[in-house]
Protein backbone atom coordinates (compact mmCIF):
# COMPACT_ATOMS: atom_id res chain seq x y z
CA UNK A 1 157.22 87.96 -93.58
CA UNK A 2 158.07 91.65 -94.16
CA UNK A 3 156.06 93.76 -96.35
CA UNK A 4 157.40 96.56 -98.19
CA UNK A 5 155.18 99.29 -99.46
CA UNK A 6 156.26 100.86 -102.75
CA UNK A 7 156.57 104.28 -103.90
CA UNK A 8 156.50 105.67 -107.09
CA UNK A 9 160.07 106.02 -108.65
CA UNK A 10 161.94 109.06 -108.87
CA UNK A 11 165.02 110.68 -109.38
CA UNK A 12 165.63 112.04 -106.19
CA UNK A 13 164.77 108.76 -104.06
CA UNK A 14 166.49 106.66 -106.33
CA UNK A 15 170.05 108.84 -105.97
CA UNK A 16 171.64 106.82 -103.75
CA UNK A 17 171.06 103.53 -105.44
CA UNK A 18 171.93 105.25 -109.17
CA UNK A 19 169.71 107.00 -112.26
CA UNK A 20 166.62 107.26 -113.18
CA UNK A 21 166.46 107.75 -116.98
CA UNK A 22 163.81 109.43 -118.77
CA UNK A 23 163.37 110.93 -121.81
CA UNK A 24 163.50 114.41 -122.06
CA UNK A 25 160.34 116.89 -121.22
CA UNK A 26 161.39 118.99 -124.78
CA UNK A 27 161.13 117.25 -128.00
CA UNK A 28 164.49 117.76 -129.64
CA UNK A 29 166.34 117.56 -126.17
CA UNK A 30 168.29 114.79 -125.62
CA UNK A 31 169.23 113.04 -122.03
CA UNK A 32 172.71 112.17 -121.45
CA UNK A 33 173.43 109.56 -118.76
CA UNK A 34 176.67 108.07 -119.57
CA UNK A 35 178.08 109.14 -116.05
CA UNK A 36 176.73 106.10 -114.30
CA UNK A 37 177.95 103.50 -117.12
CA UNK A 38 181.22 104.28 -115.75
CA UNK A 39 183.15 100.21 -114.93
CA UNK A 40 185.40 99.87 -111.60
CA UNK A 41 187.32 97.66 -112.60
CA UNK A 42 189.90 97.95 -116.10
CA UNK A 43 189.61 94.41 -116.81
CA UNK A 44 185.94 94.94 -118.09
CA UNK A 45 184.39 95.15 -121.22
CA UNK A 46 181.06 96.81 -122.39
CA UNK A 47 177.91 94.07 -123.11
CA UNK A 48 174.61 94.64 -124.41
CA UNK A 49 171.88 92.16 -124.40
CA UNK A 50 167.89 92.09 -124.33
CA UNK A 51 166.05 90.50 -121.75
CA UNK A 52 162.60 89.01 -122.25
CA UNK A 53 160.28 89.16 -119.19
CA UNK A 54 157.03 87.37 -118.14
CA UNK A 55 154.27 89.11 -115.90
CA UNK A 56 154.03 89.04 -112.70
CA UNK A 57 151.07 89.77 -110.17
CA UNK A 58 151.44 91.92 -106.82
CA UNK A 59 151.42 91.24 -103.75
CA UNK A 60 154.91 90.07 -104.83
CA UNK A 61 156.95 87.84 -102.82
CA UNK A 62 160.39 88.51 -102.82
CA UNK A 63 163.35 85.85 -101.53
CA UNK A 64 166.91 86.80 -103.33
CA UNK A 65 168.74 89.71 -104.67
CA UNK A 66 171.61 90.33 -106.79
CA UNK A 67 174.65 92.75 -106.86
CA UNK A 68 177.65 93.73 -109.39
CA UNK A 69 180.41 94.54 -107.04
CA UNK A 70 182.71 96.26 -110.37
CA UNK A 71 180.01 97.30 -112.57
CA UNK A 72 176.83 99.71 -113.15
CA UNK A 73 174.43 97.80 -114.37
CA UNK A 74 171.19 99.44 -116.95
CA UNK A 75 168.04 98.56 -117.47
CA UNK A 76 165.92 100.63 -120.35
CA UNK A 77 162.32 99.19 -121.11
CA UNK A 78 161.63 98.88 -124.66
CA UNK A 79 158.67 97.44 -124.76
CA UNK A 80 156.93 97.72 -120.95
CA UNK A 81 154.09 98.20 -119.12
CA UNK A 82 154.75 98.67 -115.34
CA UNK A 83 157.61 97.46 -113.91
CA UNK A 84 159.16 97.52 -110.23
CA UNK A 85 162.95 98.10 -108.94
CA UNK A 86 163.45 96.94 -105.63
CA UNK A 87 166.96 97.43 -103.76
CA UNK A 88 168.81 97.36 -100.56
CA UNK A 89 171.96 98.77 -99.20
CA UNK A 90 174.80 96.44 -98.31
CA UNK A 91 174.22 94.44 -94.65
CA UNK A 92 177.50 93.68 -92.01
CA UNK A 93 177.98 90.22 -93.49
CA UNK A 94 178.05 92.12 -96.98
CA UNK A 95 174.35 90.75 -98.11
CA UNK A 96 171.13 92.88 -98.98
CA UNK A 97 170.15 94.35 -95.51
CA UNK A 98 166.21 93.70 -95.71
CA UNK A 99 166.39 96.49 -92.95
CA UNK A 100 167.04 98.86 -95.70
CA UNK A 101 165.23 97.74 -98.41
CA UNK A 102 163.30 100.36 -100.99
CA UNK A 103 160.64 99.24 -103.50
CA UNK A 104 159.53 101.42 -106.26
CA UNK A 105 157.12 101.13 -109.37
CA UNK A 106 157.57 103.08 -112.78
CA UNK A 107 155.05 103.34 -115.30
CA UNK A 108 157.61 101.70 -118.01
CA UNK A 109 158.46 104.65 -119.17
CA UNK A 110 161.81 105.25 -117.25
CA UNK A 111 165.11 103.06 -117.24
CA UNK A 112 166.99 102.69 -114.29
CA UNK A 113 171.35 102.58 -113.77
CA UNK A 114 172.01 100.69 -110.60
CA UNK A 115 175.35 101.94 -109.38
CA UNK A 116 178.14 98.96 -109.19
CA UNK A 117 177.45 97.20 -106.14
CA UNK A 118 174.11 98.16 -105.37
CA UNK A 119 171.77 95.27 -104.35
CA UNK A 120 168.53 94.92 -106.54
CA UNK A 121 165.79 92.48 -107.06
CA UNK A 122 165.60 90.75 -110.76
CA UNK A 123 163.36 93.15 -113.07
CA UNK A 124 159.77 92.25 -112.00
CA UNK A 125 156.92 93.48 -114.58
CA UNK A 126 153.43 93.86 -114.40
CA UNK A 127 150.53 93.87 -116.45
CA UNK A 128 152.22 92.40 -119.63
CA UNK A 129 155.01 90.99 -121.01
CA UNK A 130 157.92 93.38 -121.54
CA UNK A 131 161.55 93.29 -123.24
CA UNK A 132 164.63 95.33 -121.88
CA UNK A 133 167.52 96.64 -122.88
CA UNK A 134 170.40 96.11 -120.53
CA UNK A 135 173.87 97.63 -120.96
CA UNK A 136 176.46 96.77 -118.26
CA UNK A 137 180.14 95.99 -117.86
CA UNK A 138 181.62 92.21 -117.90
CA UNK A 139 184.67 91.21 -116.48
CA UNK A 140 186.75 89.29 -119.60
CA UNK A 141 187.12 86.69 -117.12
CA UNK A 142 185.32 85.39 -114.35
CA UNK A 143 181.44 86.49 -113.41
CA UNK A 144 180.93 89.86 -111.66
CA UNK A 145 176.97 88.24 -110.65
CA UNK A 146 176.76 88.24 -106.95
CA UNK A 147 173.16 86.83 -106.00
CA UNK A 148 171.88 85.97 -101.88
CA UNK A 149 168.85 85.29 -100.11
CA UNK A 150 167.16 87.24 -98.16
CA UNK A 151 166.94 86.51 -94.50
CA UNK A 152 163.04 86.06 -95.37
CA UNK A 153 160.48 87.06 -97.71
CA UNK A 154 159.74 89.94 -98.77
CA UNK A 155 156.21 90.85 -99.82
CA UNK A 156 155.82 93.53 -102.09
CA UNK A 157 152.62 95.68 -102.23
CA UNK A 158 151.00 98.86 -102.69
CA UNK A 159 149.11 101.21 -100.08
CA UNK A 160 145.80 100.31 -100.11
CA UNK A 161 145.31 99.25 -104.04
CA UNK A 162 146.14 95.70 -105.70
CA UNK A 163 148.36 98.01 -108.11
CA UNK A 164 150.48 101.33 -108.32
């Protein structure tokens, strides 16, 4: 089994996989973000639903992924503790590549935008129950939900601490 030690997230290490949105340092500011909502494909239309998400414990064990090869896809906690966003660049055969796989934990406080096509792990929480918002793009017709298996599992864990 491989075991993949994860980092805290941040904007800068989560770049090439898409945004990390937080809310702004100033109160008054606003963030704008709308960049990576941006569909491939012009048969799409906008969808907004909430997902409801049971606890899990670490060391996680992870076995599948998912991509959306025409759409970003958004994930903003509205009610979360801490939470973990685990993706992988695109393998030969055009799966996750476990090879290149990136786990990271956020305190619940910070939404993610996965760029279309991106391969990520289903939302994995911690500590509590927690509801997101998600805002992607849907093709009218047809599914744009890609999901594999990994070539094996994946355990998820911290450096030295049962939690981040």
């Amino acid at each position: 089994m491989l075991t993949l030690v994860l980092e805290p997230l941040t904007a800068a290490a989560f770049a090439p996989y898409g945004d990390v949105l937080s809310a702004p340092p100033v109160p008054g500011e606003r963030a704008f973000y709308a960049d990576g909502l941006t569909p491939d494909q012009p048969d799409t239309r906008l969808s907004l639903h909430v997902n409801h998400v049971l606890p899990s414990e670490l060391p996680f064990v992870a076995t599948r992924m998912e991509h959306h090869p025409a759409t970003s896809q958004t994930f903003l906690p509205l009610d979360a503790s801490r939470y973990l966003v685990v993706v992988a660049g695109r393998a030969p055969d055009g799966g996750p590549d476990p090879k290149s796989l990136r786990g990271f934990w956020s305190p619940g406080t910070q939404g993610v935008t996965y760029h279309a096509g991106v391969w990520h792990h289903g939302m994995v929480v911690l500590d509590r129950p927690a509801h997101f918002a998600v805002l992607m793009w849907r093709r009218r017709e047809g599914s744009d939900d890609v999901f594999a298996d990994l070539p094996a599992p994946v355990e998820l864990r911290t450096r030295g601490r049962p939690s981040p």
